[in-house]
PDB file of N, CA and C in Angstrom:
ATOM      1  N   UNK A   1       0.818  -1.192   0.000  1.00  0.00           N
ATOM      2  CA  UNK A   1       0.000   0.000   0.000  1.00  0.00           C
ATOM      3  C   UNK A   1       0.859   1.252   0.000  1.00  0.00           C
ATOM      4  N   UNK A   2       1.892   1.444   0.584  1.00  0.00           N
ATOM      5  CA  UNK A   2       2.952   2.449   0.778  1.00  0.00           C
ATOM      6  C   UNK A   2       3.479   2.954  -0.295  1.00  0.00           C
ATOM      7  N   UNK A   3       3.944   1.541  -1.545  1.00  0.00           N
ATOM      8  CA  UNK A   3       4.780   1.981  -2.277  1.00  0.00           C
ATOM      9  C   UNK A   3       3.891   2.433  -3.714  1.00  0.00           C
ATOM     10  N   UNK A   4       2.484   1.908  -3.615  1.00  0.00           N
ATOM     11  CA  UNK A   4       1.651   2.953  -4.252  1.00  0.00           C
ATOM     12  C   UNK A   4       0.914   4.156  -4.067  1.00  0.00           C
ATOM     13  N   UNK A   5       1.342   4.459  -2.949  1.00  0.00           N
ATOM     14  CA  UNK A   5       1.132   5.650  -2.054  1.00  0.00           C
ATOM     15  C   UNK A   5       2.390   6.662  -2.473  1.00  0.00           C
ATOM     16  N   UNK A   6       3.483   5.798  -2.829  1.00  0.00           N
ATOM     17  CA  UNK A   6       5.112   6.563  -2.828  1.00  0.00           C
ATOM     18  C   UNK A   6       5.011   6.716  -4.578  1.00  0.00           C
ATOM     19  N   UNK A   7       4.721   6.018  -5.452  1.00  0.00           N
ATOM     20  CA  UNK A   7       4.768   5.907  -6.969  1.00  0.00           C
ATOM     21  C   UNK A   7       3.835   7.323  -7.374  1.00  0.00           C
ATOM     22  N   UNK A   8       2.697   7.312  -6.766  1.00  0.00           N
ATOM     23  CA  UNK A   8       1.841   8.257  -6.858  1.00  0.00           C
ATOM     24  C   UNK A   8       2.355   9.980  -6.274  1.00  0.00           C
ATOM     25  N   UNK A   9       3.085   9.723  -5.602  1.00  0.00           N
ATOM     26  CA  UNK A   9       3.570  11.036  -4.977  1.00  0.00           C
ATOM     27  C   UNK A   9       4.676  11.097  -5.657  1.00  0.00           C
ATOM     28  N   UNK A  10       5.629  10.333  -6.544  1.00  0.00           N
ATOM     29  CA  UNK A  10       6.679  10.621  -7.064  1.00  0.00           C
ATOM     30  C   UNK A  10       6.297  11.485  -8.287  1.00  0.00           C
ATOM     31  N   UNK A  11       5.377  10.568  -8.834  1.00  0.00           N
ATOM     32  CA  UNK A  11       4.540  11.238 -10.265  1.00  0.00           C
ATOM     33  C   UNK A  11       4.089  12.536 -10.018  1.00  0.00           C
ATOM     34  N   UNK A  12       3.200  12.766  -9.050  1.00  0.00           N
ATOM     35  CA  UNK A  12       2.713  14.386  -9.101  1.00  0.00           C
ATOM     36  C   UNK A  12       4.178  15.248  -8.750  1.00  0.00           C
ATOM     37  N   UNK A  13       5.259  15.073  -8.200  1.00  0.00           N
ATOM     38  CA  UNK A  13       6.347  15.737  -7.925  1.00  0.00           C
ATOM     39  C   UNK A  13       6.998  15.711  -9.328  1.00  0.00           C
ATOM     40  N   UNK A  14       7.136  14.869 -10.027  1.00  0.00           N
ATOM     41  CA  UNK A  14       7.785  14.724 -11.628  1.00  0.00           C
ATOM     42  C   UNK A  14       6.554  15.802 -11.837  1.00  0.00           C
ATOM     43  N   UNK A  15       5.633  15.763 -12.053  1.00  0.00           N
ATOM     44  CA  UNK A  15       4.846  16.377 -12.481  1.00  0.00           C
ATOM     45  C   UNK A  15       4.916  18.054 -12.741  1.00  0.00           C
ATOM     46  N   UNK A  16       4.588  17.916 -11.329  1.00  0.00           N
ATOM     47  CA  UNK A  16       5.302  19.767 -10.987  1.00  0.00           C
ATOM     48  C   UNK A  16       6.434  20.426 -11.060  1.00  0.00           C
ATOM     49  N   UNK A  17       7.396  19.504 -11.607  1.00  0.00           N
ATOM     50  CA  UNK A  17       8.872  19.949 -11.942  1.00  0.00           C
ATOM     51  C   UNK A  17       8.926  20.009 -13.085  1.00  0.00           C
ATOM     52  N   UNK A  18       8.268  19.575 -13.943  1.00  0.00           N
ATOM     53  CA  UNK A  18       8.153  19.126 -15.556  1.00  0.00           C
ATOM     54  C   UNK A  18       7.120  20.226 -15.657  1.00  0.00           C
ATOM     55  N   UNK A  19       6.006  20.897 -15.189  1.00  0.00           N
ATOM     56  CA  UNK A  19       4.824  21.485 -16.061  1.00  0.00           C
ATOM     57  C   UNK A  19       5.651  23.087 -16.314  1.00  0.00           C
ATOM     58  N   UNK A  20       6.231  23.625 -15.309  1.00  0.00           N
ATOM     59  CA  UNK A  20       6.737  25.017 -16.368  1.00  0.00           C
ATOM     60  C   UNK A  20       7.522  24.715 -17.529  1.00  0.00           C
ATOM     61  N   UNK A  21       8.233  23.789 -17.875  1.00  0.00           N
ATOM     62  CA  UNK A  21       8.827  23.297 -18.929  1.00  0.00           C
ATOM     63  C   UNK A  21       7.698  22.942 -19.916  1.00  0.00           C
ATOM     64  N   UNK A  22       6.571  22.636 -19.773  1.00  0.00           N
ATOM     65  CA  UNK A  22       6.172  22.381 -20.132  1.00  0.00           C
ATOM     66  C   UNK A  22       4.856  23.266 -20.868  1.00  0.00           C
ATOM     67  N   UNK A  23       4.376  24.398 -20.272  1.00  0.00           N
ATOM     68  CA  UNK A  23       4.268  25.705 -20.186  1.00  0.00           C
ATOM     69  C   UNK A  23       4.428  27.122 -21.091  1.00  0.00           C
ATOM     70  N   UNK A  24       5.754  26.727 -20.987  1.00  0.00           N
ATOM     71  CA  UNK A  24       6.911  27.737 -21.589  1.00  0.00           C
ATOM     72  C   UNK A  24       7.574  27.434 -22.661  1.00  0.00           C
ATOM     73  N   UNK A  25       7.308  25.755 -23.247  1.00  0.00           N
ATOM     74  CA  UNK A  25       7.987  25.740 -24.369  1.00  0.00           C
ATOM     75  C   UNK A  25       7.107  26.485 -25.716  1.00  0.00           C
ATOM     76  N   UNK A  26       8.363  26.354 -26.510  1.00  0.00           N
ATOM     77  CA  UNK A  26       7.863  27.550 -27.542  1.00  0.00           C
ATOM     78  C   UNK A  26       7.296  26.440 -28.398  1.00  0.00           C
ATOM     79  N   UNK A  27       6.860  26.818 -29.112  1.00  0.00           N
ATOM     80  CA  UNK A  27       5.554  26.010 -30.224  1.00  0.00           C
ATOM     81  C   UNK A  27       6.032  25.732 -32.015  1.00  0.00           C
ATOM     82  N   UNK A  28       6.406  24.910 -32.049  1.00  0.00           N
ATOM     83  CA  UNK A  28       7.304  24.776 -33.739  1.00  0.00           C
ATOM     84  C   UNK A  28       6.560  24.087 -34.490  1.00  0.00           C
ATOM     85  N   UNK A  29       6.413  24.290 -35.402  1.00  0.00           N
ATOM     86  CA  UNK A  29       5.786  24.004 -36.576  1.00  0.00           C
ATOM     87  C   UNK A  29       6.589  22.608 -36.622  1.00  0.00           C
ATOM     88  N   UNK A  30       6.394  21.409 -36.550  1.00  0.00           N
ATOM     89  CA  UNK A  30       6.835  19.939 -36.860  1.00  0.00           C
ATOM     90  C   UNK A  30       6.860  19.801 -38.066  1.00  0.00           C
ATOM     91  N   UNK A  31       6.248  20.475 -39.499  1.00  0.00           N
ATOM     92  CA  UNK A  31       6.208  20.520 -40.980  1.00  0.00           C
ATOM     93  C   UNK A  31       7.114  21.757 -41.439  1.00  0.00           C
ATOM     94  N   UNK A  32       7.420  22.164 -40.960  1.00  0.00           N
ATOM     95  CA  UNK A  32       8.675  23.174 -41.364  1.00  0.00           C
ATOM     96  C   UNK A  32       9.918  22.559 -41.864  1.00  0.00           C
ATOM     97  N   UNK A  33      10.657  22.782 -42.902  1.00  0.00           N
ATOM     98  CA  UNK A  33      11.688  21.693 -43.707  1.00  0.00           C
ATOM     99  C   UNK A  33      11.025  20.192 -44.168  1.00  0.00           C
ATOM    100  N   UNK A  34       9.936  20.092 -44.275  1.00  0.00           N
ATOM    101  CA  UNK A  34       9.401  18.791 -44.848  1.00  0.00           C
ATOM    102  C   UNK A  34       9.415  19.321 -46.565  1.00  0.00           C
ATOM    103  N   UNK A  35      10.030  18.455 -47.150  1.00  0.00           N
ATOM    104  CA  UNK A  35       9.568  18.458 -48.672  1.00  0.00           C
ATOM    105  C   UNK A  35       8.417  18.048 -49.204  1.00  0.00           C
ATOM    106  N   UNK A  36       8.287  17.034 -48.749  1.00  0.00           N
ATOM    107  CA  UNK A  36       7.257  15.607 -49.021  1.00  0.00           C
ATOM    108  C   UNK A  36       6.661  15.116 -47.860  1.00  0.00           C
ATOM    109  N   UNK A  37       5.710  13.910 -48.369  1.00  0.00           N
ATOM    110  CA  UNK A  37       5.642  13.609 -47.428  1.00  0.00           C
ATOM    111  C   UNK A  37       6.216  12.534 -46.739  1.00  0.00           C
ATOM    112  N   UNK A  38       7.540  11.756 -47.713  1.00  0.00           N
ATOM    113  CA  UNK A  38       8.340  10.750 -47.128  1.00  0.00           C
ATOM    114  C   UNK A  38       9.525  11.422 -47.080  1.00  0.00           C
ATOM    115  N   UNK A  39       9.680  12.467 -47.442  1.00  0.00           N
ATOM    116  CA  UNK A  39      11.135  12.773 -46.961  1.00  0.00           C
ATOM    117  C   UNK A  39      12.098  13.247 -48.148  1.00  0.00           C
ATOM    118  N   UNK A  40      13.420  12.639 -47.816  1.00  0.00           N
ATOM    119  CA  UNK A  40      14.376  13.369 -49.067  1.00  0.00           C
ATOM    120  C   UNK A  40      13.887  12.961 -50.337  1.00  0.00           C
ATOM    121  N   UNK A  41      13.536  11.531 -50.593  1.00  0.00           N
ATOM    122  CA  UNK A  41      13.823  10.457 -51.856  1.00  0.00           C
ATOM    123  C   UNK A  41      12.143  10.688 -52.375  1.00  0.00           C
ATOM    124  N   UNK A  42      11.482  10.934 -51.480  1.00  0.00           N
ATOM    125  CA  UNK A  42       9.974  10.568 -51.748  1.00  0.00           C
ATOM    126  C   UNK A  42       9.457   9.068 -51.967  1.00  0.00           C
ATOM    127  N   UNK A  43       9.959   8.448 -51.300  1.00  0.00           N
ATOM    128  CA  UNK A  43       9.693   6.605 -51.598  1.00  0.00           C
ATOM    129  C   UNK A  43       7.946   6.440 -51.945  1.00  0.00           C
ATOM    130  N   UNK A  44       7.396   6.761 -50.424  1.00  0.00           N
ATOM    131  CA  UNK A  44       5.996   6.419 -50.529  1.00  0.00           C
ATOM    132  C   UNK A  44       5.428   6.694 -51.628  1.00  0.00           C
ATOM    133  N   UNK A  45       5.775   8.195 -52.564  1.00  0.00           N
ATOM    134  CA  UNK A  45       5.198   8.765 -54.033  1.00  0.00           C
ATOM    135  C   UNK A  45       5.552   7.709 -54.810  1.00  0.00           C
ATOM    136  N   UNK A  46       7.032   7.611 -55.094  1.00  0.00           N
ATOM    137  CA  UNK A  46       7.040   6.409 -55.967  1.00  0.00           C
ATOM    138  C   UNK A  46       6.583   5.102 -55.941  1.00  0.00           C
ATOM    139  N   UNK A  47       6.357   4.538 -54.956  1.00  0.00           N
ATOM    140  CA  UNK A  47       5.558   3.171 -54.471  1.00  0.00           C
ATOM    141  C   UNK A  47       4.313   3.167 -55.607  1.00  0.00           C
ATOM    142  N   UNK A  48       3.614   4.682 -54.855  1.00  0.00           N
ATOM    143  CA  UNK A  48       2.302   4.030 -55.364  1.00  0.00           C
ATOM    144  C   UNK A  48       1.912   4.818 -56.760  1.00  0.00           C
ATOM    145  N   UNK A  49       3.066   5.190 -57.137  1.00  0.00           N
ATOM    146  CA  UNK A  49       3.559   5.479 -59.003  1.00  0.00           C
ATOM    147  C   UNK A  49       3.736   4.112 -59.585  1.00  0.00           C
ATOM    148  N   UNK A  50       4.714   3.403 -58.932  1.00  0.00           N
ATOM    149  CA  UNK A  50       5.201   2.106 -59.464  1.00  0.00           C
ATOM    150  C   UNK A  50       3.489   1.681 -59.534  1.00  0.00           C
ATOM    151  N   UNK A  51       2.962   1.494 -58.655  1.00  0.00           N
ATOM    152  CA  UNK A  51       1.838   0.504 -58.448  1.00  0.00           C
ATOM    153  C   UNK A  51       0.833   0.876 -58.992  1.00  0.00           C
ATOM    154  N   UNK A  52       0.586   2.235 -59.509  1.00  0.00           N
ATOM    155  CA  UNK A  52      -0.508   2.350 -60.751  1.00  0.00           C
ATOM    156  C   UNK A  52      -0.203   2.086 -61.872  1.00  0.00           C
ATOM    157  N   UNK A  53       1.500   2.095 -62.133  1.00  0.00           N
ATOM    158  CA  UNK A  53       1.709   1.719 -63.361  1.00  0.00           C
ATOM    159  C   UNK A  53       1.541   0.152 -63.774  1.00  0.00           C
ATOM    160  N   UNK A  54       1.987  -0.580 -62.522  1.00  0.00           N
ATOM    161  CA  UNK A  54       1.678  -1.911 -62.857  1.00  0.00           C
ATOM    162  C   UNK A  54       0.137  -2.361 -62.589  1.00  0.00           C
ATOM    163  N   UNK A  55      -0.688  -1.540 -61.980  1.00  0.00           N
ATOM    164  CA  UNK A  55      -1.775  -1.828 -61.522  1.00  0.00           C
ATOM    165  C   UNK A  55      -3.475  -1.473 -62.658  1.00  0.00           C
ATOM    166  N   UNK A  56      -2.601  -0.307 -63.014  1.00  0.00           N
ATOM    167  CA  UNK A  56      -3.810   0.095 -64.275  1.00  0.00           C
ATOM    168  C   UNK A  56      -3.664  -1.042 -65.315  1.00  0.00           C
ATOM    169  N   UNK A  57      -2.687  -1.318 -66.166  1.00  0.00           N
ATOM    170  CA  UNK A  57      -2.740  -2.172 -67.016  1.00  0.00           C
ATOM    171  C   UNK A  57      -3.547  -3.814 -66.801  1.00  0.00           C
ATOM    172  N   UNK A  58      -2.901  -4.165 -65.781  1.00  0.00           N
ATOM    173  CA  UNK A  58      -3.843  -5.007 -65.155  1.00  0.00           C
ATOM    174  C   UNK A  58      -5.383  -4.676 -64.783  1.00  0.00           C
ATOM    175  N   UNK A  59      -5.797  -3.985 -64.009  1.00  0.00           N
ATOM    176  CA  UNK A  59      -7.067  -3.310 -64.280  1.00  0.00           C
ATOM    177  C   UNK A  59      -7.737  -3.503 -65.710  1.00  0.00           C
ATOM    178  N   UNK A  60      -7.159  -2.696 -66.520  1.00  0.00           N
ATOM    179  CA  UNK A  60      -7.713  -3.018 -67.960  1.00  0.00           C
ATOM    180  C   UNK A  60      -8.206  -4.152 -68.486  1.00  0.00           C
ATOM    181  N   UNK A  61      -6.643  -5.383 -68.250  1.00  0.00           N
ATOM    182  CA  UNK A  61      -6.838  -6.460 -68.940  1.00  0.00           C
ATOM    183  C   UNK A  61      -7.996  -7.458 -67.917  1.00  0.00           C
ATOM    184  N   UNK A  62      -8.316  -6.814 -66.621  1.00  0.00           N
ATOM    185  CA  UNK A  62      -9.115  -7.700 -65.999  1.00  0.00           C
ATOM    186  C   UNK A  62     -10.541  -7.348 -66.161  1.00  0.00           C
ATOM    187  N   UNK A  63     -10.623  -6.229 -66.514  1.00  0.00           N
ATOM    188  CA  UNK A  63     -12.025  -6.027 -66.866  1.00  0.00           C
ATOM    189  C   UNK A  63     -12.321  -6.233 -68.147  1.00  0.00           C
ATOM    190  N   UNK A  64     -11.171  -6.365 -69.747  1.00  0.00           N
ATOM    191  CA  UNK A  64     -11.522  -6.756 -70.573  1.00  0.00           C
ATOM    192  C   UNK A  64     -11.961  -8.466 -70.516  1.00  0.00           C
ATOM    193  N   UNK A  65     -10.564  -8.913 -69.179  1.00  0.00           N
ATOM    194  CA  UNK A  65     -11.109 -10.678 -69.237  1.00  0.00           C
ATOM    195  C   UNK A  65     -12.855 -11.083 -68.997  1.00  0.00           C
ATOM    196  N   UNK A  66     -12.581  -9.934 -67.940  1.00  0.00           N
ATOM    197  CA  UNK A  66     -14.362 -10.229 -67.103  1.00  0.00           C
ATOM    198  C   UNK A  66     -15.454 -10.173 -68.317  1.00  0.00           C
ATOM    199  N   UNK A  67     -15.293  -8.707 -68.865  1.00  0.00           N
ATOM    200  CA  UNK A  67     -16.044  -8.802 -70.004  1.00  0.00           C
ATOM    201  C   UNK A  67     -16.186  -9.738 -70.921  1.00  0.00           C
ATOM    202  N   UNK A  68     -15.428 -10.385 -71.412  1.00  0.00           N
ATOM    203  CA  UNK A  68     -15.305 -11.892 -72.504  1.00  0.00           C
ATOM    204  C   UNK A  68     -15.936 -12.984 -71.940  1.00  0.00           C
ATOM    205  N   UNK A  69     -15.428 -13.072 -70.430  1.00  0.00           N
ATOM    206  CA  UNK A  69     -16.100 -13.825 -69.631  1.00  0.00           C
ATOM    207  C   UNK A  69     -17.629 -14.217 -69.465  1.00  0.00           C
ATOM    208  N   UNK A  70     -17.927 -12.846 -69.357  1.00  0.00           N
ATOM    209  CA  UNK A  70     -19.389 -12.677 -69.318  1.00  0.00           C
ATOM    210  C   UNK A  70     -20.252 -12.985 -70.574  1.00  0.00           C
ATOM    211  N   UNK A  71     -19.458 -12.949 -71.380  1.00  0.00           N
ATOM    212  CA  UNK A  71     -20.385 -12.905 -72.630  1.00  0.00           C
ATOM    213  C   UNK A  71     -20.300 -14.386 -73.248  1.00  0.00           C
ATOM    214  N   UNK A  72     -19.529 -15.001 -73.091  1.00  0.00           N
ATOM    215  CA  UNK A  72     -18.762 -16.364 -73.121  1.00  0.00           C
ATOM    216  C   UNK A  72     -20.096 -17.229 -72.503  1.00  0.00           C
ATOM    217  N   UNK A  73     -19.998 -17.086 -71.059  1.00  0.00           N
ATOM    218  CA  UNK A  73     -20.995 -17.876 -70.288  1.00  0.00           C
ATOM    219  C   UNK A  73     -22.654 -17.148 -70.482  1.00  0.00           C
ATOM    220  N   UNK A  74     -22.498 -16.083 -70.708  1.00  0.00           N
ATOM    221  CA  UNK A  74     -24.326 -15.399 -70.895  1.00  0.00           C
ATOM    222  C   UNK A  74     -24.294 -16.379 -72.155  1.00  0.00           C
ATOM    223  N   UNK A  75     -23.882 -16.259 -73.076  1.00  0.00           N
ATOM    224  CA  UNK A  75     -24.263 -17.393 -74.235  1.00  0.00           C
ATOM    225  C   UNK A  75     -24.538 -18.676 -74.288  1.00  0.00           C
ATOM    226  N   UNK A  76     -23.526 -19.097 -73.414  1.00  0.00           N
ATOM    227  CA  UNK A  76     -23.917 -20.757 -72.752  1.00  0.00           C
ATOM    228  C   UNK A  76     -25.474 -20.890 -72.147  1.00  0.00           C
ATOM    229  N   UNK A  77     -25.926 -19.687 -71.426  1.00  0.00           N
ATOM    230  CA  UNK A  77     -26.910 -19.994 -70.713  1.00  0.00           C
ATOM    231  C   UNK A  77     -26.371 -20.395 -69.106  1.00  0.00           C
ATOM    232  N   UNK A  78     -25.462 -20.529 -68.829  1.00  0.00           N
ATOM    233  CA  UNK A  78     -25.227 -20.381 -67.178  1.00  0.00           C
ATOM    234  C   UNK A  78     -25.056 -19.659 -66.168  1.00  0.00           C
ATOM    235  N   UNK A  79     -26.400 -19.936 -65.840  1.00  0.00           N
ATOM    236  CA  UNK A  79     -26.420 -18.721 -64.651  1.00  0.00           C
ATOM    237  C   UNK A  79     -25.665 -18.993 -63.235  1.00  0.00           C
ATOM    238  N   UNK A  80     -24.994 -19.964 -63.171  1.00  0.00           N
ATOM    239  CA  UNK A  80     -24.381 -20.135 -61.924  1.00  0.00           C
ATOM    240  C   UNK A  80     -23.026 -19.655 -61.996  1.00  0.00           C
ATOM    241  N   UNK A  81     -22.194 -19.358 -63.220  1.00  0.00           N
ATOM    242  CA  UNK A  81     -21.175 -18.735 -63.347  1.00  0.00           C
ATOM    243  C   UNK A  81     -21.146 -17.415 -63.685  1.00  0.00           C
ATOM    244  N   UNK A  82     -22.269 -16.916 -63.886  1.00  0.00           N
ATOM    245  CA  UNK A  82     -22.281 -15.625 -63.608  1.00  0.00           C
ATOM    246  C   UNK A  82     -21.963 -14.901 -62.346  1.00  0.00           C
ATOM    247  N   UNK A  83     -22.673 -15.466 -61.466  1.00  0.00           N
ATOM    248  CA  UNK A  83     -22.489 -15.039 -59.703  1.00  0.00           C
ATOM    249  C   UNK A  83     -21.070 -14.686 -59.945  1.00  0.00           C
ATOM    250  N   UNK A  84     -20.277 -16.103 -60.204  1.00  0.00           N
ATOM    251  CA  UNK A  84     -18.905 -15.601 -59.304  1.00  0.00           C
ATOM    252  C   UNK A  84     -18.108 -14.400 -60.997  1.00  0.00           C
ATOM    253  N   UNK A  85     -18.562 -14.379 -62.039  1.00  0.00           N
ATOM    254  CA  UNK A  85     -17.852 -13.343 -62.622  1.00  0.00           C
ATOM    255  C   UNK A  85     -17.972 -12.015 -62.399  1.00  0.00           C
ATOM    256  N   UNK A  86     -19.848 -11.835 -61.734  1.00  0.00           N
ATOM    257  CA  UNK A  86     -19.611 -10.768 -61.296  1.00  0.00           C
ATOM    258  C   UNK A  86     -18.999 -10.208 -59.975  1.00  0.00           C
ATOM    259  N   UNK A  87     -18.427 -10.972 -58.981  1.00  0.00           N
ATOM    260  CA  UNK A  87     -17.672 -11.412 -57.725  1.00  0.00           C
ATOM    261  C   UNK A  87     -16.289 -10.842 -58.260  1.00  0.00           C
ATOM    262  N   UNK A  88     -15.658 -11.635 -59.109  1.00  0.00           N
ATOM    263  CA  UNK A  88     -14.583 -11.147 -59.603  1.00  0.00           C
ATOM    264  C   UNK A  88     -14.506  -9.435 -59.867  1.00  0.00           C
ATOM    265  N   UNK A  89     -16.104  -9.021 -61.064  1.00  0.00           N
ATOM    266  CA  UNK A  89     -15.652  -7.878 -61.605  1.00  0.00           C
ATOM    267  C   UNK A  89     -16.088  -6.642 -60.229  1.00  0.00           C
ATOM    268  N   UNK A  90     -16.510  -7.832 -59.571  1.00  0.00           N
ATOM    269  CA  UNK A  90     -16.572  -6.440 -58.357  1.00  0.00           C
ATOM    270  C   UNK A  90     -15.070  -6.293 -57.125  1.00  0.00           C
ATOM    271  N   UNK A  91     -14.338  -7.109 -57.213  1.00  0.00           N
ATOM    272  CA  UNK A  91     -13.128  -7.073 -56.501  1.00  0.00           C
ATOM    273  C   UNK A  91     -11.999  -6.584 -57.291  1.00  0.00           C
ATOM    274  N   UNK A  92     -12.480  -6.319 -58.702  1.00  0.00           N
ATOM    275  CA  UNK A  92     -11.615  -5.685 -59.206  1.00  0.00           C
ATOM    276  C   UNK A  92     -12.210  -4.948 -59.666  1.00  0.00           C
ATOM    277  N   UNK A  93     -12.825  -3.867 -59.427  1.00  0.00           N
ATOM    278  CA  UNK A  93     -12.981  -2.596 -58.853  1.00  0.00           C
ATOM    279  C   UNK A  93     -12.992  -1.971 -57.810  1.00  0.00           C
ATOM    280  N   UNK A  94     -13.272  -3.151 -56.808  1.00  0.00           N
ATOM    281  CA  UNK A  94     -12.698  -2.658 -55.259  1.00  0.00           C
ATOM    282  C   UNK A  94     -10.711  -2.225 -55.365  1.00  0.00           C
ATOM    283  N   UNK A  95     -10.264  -3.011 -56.202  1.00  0.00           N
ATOM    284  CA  UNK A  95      -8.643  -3.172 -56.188  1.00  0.00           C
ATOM    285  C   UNK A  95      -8.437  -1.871 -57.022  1.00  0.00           C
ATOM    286  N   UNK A  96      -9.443  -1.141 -57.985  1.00  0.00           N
ATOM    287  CA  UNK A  96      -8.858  -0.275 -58.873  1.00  0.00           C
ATOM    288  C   UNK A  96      -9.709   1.204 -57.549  1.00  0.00           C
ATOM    289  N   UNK A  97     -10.437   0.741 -57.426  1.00  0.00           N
ATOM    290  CA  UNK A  97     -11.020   2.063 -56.025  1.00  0.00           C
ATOM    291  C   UNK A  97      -9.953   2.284 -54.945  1.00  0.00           C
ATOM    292  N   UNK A  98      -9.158   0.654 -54.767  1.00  0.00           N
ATOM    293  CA  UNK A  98      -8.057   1.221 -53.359  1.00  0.00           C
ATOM    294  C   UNK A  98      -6.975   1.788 -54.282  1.00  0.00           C
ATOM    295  N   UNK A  99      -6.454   1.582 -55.843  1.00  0.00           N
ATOM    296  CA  UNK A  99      -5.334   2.238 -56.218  1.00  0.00           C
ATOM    297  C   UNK A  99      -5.663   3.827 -56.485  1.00  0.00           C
ATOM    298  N   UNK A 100      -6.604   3.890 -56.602  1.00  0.00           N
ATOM    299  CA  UNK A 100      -6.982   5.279 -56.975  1.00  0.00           C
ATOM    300  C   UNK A 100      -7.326   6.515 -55.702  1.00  0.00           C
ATOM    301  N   UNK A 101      -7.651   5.192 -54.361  1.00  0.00           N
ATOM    302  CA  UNK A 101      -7.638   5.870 -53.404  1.00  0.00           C
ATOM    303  C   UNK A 101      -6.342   6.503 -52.903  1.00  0.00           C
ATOM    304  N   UNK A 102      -5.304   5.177 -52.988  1.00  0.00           N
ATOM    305  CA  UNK A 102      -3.866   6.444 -52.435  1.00  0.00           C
ATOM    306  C   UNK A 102      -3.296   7.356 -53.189  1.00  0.00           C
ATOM    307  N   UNK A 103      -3.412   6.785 -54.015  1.00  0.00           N
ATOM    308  CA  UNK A 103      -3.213   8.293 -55.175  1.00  0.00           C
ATOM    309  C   UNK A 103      -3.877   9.488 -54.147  1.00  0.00           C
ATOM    310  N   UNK A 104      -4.940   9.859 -54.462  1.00  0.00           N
ATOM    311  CA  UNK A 104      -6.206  10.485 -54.490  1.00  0.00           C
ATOM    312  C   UNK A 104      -5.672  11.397 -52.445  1.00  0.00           C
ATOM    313  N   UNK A 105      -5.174   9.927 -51.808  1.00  0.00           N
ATOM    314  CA  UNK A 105      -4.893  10.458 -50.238  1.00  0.00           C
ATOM    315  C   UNK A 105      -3.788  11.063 -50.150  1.00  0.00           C
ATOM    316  N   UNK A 106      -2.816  10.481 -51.078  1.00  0.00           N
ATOM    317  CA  UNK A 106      -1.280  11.171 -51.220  1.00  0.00           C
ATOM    318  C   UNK A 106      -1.032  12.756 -51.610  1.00  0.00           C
ATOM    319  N   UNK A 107      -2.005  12.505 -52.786  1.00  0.00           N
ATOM    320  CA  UNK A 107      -1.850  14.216 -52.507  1.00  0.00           C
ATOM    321  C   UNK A 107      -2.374  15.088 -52.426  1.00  0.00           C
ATOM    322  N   UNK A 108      -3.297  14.583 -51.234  1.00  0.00           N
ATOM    323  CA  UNK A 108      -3.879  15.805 -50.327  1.00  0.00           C
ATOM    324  C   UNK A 108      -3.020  15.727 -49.142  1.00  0.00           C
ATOM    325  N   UNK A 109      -1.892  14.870 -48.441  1.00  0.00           N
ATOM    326  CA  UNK A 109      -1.758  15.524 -47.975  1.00  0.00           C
ATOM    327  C   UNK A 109       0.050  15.664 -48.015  1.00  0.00           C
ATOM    328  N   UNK A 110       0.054  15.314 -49.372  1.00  0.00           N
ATOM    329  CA  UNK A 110       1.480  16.432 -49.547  1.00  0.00           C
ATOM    330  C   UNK A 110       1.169  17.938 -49.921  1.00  0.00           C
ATOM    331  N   UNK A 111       0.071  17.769 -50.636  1.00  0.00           N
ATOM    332  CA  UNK A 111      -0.417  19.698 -50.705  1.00  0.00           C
ATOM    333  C   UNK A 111      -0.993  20.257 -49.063  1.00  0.00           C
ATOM    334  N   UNK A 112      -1.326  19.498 -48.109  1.00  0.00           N
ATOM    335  CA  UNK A 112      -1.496  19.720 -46.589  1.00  0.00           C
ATOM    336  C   UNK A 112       0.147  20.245 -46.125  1.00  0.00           C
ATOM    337  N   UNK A 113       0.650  19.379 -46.381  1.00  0.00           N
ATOM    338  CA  UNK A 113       2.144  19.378 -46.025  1.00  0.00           C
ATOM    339  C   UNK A 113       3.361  20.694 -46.360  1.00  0.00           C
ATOM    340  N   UNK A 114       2.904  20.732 -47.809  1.00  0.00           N
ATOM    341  CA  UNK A 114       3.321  21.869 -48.630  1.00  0.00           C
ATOM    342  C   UNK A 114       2.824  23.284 -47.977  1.00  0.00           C
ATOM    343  N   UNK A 115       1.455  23.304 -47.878  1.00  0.00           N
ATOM    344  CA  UNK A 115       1.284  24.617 -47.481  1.00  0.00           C
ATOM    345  C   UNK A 115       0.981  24.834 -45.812  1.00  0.00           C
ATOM    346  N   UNK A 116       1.353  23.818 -45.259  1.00  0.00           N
ATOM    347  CA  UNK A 116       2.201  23.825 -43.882  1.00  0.00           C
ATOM    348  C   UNK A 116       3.391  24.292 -43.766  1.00  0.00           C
ATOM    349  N   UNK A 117       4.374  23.981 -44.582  1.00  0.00           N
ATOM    350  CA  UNK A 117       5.972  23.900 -44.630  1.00  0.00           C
ATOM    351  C   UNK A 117       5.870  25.944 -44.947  1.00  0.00           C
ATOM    352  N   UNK A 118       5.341  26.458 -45.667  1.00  0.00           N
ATOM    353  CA  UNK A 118       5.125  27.950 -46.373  1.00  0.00           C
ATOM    354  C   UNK A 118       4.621  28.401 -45.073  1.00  0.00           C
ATOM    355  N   UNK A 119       4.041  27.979 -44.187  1.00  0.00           N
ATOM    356  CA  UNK A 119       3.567  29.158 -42.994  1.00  0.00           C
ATOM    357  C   UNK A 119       5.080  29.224 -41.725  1.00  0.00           C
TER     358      UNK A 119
END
């Protein structure tokens, strides 16, 4: 019981020795000298450069497959393989919605960043 009696009184004493420091410090902009938003090289930009470039083309050719697909089996008359083509053509548009999403997040907030770094 004591020595959580003693932990607790150490803390409010850290406490009160630490709050004018704490008080008084001056206030810095943490985005000041940021270029980007990864830094010198810009990695994260190029990542998801690389990955639309490899990612759109694919996109394309998967919605041209889906399409052939569809028309392939609508002709057959099977309706049970339809379900899963349209399964497919909906996960690949979920996959072309998340590439377009980081795009889309990246640079808002390197232009966040940018006109942070200017104030």
């Amino acid at each position: 019981m004591k020595k959580k009696h003693l932990h607790g009184l150490a803390g409010a004493a850290l406490g009160y020795l630490l709050f004018p420091a704490i008080v008084f410090a001056q206030i810095v902009n943490p985005f000041k000298g940021v270029e980007n938003l990864t830094g010198q090289n810009g990695l994260l930009e190029k990542l998801i450069s690389i990955a639309l470039q490899i990612g759109i083309p694919i996109m394309v050719l998967m919605i041209m497959w889906i399409g052939f697909q569809y028309v392939w089996e609508a002709s057959k008359g099977k309706a049970a393989n339809l379900a899963t083509i349209h399964k497919n053509f909906q996960f690949t548009l979920l996959g072309a919605a998340l590439l377009l999403g980081a795009y889309v997040i990246l640079e808002i907030l390197q232009n966040t960043f940018r006109s942070l770094q200017s104030r």
